[in-house]
Protein backbone atom coordinates (compact mmCIF):
# COMPACT_ATOMS: atom_id res chain seq x y z
CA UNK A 1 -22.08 20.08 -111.57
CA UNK A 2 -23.32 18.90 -108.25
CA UNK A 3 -21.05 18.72 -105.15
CA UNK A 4 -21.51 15.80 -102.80
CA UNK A 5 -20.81 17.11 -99.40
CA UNK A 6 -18.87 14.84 -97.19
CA UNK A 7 -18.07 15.30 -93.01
CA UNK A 8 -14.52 15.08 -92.49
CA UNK A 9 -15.55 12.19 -90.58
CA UNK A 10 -15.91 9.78 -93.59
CA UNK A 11 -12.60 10.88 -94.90
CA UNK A 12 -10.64 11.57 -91.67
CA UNK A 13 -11.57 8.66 -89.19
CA UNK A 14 -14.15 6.22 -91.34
CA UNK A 15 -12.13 5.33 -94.43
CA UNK A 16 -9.16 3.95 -92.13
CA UNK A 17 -11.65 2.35 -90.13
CA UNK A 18 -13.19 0.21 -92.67
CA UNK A 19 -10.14 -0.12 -94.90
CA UNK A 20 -7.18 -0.50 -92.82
CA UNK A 21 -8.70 -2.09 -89.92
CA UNK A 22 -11.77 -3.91 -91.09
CA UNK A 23 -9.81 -4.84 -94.01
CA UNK A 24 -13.31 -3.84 -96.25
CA UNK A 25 -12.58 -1.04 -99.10
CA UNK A 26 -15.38 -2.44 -101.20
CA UNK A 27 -17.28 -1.00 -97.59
CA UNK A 28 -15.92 2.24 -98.23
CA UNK A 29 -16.69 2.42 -101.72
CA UNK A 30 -20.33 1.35 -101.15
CA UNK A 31 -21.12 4.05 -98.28
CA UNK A 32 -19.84 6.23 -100.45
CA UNK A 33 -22.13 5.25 -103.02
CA UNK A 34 -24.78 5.80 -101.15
CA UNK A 35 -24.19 8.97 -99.57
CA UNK A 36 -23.57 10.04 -102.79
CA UNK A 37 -27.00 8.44 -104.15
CA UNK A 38 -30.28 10.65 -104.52
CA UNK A 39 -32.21 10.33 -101.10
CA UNK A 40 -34.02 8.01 -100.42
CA UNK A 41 -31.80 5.60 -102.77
CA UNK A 42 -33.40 2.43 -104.72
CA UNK A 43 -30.61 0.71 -105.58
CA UNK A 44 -29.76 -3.34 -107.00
CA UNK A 45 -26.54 -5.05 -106.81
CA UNK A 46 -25.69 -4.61 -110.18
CA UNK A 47 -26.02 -1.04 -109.98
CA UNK A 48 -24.16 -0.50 -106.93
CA UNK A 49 -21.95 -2.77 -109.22
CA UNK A 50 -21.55 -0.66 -111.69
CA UNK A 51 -21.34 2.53 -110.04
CA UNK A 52 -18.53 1.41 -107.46
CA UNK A 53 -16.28 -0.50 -110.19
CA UNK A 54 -16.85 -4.01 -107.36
CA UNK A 55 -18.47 -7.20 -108.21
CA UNK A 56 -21.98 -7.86 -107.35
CA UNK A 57 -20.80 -10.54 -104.68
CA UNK A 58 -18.23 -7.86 -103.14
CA UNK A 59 -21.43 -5.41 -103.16
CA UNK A 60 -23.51 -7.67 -100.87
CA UNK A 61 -20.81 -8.15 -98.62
CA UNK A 62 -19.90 -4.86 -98.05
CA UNK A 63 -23.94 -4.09 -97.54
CA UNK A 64 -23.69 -6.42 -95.12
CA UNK A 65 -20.92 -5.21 -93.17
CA UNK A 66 -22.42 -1.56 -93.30
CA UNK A 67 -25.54 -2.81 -91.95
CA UNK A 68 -23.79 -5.20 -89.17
CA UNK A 69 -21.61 -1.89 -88.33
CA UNK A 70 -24.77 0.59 -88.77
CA UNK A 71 -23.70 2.59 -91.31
CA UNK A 72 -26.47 1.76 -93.62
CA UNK A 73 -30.43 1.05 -93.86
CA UNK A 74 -32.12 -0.95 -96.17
CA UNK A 75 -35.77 -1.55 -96.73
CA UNK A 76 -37.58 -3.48 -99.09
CA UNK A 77 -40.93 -3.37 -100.58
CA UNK A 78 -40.94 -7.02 -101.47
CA UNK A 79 -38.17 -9.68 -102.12
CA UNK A 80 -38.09 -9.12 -105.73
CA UNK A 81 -37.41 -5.32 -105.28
CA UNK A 82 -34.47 -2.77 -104.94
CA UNK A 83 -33.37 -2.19 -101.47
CA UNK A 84 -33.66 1.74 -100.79
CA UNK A 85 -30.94 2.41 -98.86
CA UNK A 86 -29.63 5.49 -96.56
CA UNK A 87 -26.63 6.35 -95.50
CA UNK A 88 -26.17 6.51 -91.39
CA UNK A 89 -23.59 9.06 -89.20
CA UNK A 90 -23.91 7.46 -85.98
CA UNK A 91 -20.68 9.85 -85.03
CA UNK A 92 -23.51 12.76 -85.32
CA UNK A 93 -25.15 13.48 -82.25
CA UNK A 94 -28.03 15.31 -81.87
CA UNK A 95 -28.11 18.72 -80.93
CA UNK A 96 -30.09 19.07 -77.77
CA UNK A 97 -33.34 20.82 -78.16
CA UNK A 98 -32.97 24.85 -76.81
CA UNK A 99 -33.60 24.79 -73.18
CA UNK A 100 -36.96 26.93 -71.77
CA UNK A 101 -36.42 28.50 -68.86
CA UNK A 102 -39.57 29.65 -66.74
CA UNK A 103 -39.38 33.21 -65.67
């Protein structure tokens, strides 16, 4: 069995964010979806759909609120394709690189 690792973030500080006070579960369920997704992650409506339990409609919604809050990306190849989606921390910072000091 594989384990999905999470940052406490998502669970701690994220979840009430887009649940309680965006009022968007289907949100939640649909980053999680993705993080959870093989990288990078080709994925329809329906089968966010079906792997999230939400409607197709409720699925595009909640795409678009991750991508209006920059959560998500999605690319496409063409119109007729999968988007390939990736999940974003923007609560992860990057580490600074090691500092060189001259002697």
């Amino acid at each position: 069995m594989d384990a999905l690792r999470l940052d406490r973030y998502v669970i701690d500080t994220l979840m009430a964010d887009l649940v309680g006070h965006d009022r968007k579960p289907s949100a939640y369920l649909v980053y999680l979806a993705v993080a959870a997704a093989e990288r990078p992650a080709a994925l329809g409506y329906g089968e966010l759909a079906e792997r999230t339990g939400l409607s197709r409609r409720a699925c595009q919604q909640a795409v678009a609120h991750l991508r209006r809050r920059g959560l998500i990306e999605a690319a496409r190849q063409s119109a007729n394709d999968a988007a390939v989606y990736r999940a974003l921390t923007p609560w992860v910072r990057p580490k600074p690189p090691p500092s060189t000091s001259l002697p």
